[in-house]
Protein backbone atom coordinates (compact mmCIF):
# COMPACT_ATOMS: atom_id res chain seq x y z
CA UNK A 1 0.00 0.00 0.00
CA UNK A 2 1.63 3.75 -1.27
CA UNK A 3 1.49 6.03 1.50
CA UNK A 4 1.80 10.07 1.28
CA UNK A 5 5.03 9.68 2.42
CA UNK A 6 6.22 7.54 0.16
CA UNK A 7 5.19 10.12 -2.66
CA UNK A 8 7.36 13.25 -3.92
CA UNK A 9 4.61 15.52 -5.13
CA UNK A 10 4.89 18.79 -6.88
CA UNK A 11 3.24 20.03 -3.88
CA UNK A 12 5.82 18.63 -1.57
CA UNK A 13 8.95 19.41 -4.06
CA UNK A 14 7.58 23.06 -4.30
CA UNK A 15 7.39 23.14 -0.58
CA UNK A 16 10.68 22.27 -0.36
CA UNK A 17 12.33 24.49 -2.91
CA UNK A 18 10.81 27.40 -1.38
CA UNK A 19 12.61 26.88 1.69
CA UNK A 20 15.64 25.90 0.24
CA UNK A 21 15.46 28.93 -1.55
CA UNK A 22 14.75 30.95 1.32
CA UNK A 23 18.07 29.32 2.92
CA UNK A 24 20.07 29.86 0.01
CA UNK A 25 19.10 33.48 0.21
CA UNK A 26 19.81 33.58 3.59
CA UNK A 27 23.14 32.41 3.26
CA UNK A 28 24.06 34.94 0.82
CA UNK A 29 23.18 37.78 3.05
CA UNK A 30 24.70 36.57 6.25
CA UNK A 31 28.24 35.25 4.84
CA UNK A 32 30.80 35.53 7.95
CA UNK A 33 33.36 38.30 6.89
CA UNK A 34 36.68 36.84 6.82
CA UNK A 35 40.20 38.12 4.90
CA UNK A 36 40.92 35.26 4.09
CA UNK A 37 41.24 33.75 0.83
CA UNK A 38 40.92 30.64 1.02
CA UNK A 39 37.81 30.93 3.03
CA UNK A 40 36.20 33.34 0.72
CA UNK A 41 36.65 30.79 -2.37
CA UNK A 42 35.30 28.33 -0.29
CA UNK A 43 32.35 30.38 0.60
CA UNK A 44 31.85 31.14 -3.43
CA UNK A 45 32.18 27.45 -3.91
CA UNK A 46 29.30 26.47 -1.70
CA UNK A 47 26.86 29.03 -2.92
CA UNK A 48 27.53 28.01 -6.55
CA UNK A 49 26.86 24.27 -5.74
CA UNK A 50 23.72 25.30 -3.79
CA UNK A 51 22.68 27.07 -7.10
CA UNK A 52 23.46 24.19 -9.55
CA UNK A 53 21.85 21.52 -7.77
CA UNK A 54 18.69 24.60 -6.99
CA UNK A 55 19.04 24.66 -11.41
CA UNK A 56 19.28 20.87 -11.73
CA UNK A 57 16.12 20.53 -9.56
CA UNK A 58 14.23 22.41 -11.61
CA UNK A 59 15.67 21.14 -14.78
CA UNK A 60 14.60 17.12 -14.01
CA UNK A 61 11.02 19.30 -12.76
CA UNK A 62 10.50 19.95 -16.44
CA UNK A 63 11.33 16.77 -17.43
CA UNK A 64 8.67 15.52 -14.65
CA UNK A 65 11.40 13.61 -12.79
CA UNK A 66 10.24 14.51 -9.11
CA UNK A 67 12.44 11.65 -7.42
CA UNK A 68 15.69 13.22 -8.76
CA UNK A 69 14.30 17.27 -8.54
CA UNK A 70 13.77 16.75 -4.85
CA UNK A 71 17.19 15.14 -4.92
CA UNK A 72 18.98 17.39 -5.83
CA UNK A 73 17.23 19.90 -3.47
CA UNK A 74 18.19 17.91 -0.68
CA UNK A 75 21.81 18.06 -1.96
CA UNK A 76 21.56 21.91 -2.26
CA UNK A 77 20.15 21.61 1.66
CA UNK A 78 22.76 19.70 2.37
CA UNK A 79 25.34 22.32 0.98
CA UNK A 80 23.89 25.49 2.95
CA UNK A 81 23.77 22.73 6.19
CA UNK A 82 27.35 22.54 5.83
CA UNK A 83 28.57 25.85 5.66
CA UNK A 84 26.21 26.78 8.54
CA UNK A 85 27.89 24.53 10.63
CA UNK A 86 31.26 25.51 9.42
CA UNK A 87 30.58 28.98 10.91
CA UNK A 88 30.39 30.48 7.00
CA UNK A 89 26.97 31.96 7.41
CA UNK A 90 25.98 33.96 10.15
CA UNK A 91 22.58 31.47 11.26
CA UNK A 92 22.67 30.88 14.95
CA UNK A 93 20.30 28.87 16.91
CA UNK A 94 18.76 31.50 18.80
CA UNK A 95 18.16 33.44 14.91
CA UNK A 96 14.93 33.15 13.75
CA UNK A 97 16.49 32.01 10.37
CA UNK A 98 17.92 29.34 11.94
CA UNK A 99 14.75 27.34 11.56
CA UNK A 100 16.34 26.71 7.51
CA UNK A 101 19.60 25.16 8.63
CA UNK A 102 20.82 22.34 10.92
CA UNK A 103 22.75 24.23 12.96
């Protein structure tokens, strides 16, 4: 028997893009200031893979492949996760923002 949960709708991958793309934007406004380099390409790094994997979701959308779409959402989740928790993005637990990252 198929359960709800057992079902990526376009409901439920809409859902989740929207906060993923509330996280990504996030992210972009909070980065950590730091001098140096290093840092600063890994920064740029991580907000260009959250990006592709944000266009690659919406690419296998159009092609009506929801399994892979929310995939690659979760992989762009899993990018802004990680430099939350890496101290990259300004998200704190106390932050009301914090409610779109695992930190």
């Amino acid at each position: 028997m198929k359960k709800i949960q057992d079902t990526i709708t376009k409901i439920k991958l809409n859902n989740y893009r929207t906060i993923t793309k509330k996280a990504f934007e996030i992210a972009r406004k909070n980065i950590v200031k730091t001098k140096s380099k290093k840092r600063q390409l890994q920064v740029k790094e991580i907000l260009q893979m959250v990006e592709c994997y944000i266009n690659d979701s919406e690419f296998f959308e159009k092609k009506q492949d929801y399994v892979n779409a929310f995939a690659a959402l979760n992989y762009s989740h899993g990018w802004l996760d990680a430099g939350a928790r890496l101290g990259y993005f300004n998200v704190k637990d106390k932050d009301p923002n914090s409610e779109f990252f695992a930190v």
